[in-house]
Protein backbone atom coordinates (compact mmCIF):
# COMPACT_ATOMS: atom_id res chain seq x y z
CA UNK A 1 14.38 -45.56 -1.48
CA UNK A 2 17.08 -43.09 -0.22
CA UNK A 3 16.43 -39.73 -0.21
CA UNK A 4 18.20 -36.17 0.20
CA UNK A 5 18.02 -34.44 3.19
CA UNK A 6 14.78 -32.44 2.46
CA UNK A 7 13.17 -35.55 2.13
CA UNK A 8 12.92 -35.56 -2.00
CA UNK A 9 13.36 -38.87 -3.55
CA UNK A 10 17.22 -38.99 -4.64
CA UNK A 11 16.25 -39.83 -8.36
CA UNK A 12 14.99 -36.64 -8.45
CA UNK A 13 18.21 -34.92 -7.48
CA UNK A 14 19.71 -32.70 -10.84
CA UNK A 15 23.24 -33.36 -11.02
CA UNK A 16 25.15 -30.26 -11.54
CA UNK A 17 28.67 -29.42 -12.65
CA UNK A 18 30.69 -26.28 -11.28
CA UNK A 19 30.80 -22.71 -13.45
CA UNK A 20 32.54 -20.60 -10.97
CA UNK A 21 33.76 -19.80 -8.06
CA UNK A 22 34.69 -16.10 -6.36
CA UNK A 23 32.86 -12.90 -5.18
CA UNK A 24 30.79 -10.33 -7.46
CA UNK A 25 30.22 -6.77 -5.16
CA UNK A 26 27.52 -4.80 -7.55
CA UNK A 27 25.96 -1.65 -6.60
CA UNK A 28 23.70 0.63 -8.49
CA UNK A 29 23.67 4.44 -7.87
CA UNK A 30 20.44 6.69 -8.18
CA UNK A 31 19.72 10.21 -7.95
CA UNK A 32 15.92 10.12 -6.72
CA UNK A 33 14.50 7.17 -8.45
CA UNK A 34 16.38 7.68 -11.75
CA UNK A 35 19.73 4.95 -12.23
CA UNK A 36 22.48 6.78 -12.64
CA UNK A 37 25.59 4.15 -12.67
CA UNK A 38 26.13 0.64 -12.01
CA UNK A 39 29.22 -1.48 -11.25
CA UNK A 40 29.76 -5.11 -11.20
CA UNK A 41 32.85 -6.00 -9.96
CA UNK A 42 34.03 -9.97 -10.54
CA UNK A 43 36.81 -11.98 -8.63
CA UNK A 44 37.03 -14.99 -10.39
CA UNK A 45 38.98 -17.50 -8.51
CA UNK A 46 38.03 -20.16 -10.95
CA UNK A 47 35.74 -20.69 -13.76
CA UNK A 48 35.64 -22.43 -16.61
CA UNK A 49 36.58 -19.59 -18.85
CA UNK A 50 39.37 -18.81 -16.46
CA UNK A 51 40.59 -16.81 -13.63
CA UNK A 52 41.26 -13.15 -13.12
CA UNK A 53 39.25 -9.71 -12.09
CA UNK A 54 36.64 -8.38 -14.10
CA UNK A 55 35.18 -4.51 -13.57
CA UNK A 56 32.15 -4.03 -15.38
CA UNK A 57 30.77 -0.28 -15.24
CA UNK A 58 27.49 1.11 -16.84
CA UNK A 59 26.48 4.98 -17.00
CA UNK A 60 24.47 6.58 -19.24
CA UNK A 61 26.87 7.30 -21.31
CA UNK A 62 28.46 3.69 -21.92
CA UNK A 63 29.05 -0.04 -20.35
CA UNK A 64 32.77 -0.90 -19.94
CA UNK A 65 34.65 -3.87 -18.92
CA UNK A 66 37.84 -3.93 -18.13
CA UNK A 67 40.18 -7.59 -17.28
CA UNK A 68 43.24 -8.55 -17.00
CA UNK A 69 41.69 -11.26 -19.24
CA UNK A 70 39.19 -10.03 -21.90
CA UNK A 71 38.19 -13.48 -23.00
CA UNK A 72 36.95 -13.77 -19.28
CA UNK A 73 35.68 -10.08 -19.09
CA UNK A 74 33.72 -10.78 -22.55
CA UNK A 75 32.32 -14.05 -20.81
CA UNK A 76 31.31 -12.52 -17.41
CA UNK A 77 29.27 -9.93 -19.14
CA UNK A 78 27.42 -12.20 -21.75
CA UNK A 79 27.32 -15.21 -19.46
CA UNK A 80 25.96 -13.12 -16.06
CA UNK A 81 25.88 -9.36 -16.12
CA UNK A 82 23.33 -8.28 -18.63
CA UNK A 83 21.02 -10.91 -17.78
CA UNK A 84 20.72 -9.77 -13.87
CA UNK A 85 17.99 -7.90 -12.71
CA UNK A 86 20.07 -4.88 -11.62
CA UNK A 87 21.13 -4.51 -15.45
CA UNK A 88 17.74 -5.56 -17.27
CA UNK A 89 16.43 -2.66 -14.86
CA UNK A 90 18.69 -0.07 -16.72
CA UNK A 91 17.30 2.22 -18.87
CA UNK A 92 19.41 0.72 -21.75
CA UNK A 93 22.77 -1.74 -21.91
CA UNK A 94 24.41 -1.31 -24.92
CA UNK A 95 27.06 -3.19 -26.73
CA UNK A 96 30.06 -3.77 -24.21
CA UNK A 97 33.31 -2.46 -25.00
CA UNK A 98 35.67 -4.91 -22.88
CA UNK A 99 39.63 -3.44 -22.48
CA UNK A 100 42.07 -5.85 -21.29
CA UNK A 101 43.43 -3.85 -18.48
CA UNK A 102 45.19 -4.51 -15.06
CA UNK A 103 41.97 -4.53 -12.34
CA UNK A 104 43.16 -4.55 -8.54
CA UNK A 105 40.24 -6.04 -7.01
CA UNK A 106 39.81 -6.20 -3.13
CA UNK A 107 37.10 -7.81 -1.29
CA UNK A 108 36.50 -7.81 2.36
CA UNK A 109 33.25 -8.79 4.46
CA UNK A 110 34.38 -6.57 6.95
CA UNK A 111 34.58 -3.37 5.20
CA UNK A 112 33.28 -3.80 1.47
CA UNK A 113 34.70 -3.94 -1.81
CA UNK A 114 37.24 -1.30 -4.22
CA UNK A 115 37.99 -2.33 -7.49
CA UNK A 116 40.17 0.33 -10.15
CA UNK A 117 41.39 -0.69 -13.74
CA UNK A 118 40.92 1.12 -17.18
CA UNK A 119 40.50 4.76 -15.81
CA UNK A 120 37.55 3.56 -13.63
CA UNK A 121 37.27 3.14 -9.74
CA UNK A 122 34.60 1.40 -7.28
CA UNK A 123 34.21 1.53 -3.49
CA UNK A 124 31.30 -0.49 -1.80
CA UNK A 125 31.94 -0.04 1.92
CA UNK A 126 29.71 0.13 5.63
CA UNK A 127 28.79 -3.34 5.78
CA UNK A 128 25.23 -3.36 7.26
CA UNK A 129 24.66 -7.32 7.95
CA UNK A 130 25.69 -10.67 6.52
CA UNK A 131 23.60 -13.32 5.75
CA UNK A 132 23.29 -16.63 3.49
CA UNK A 133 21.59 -16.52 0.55
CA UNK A 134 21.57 -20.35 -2.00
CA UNK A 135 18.52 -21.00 -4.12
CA UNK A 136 18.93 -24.26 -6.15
CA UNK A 137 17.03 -23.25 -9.33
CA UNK A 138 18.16 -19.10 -10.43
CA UNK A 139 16.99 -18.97 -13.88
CA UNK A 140 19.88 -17.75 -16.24
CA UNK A 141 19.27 -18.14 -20.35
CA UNK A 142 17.10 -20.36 -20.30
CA UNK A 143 18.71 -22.89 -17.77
CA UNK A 144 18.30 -23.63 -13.74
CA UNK A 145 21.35 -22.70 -12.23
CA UNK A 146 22.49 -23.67 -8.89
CA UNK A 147 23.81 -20.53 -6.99
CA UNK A 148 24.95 -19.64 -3.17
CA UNK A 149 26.66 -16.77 -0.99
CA UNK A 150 27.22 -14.98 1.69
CA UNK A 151 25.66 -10.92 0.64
CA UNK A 152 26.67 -8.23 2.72
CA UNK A 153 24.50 -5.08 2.17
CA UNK A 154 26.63 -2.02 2.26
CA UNK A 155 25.38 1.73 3.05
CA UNK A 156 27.92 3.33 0.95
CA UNK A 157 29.28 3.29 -2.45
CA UNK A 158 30.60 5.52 -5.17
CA UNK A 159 31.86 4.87 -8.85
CA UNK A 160 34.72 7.20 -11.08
CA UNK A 161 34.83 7.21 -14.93
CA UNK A 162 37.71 8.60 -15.99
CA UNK A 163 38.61 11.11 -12.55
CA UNK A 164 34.52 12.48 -13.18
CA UNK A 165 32.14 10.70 -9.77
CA UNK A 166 29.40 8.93 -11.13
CA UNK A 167 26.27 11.30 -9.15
CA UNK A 168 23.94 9.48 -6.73
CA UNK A 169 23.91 7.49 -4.01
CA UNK A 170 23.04 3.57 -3.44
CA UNK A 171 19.11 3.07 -1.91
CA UNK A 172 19.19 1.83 1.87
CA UNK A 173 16.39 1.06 3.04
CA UNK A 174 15.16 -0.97 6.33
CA UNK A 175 12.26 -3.24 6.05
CA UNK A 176 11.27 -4.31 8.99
CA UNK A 177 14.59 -3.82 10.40
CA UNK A 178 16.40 -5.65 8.33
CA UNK A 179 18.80 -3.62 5.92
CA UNK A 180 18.69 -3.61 2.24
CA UNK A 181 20.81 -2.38 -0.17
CA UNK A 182 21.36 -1.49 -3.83
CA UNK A 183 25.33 -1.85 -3.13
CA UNK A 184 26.02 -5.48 -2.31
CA UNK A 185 29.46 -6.96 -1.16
CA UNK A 186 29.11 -10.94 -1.79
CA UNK A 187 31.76 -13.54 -0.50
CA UNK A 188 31.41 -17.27 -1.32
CA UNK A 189 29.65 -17.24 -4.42
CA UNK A 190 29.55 -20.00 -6.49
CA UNK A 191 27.93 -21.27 -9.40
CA UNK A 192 26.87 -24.42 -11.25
CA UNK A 193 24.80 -25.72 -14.25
């Protein structure tokens, strides 16, 4: 019988199809232990809803996503966004209001991540290590996804609504030595279902 390379029978193998392909930097900002913004910033270089940049920022005061696509923007935060951990963690997330806007997205393992579009700006930078990160079964609405990366923890990060900072800072902390971060450049990530 063959068999895949971790030694499971290949008739148990799920056969997946690709979702999308890009980078999503995120970071969340506290003051103390209290969330005070949160950006997740999208460069789609294919999906099947499209390509483009998508800048998704929640404060207390309102979520907004801006695209040069809204039909994309609309998809990345129903599809993704709300359902992550960083956003489910949020003291609420509210209806989105997406713009279509211009977003200048840049992404760069060796420094971070700055996104700007609809009034609203996000810098992720001070790269603190690299490493791979795939799990084969991320549970997303009710369905195994297939997802993989390279995250790059950042020590730095700040987010602008409208020319007003965003307060706080992201949490760095060092477990054992190894560096963790609520501001996350990622490179490489894809998705399937």
């Amino acid at each position: 019988m063959l068999s895949t390379s971790e030694g499971t029978p290949a008739s148990a193998y799920v056969t997946r199809r690709p979702l999308l392909a890009g980078a999503n930097p995120y970071v969340t900002l506290y003051d103390g232990d209290t969330p005070t913004g949160y950006a997740s910033l999208w460069q789609v270089d294919w999906s099947t809803h499209g390509a483009g940049a998508v800048l998704v920022v929640w404060t207390p005061a309102a979520l907004r996503v801006a695209s040069d696509d809204a039909r994309l923007g609309a998809w990345i935060e129903e599809r993704f966004v709300r359902h992550f951990d960083e956003a489910t963690a949020l003291p609420s997330w509210p209806v989105a209001r997406v713009e279509r806007a211009d977003v200048e997205l840049r992404v760069d393992p060796a420094t971070g991540a700055h996104a700007t579009g609809a009034g609203m700006s996000v810098a992720i930078t001070g790269p603190l290590d690299a490493r791979p990160f795939a799990m084969a079964d991320f549970p997303l609405l009710g369905l195994s996804h297939g997802l993989s990366m390279q995250i790059i923890p950042c020590e730095h990060a700040s987010i602008t609504v409208d020319g007003v900072p965003v307060p706080g800072a992201p949490a760095v902390t060092r477990p054992g030595g190894r560096p963790v971060s609520s501001a996350i450049t990622t490179v490489h990530e894809a998705w399937s279902v």
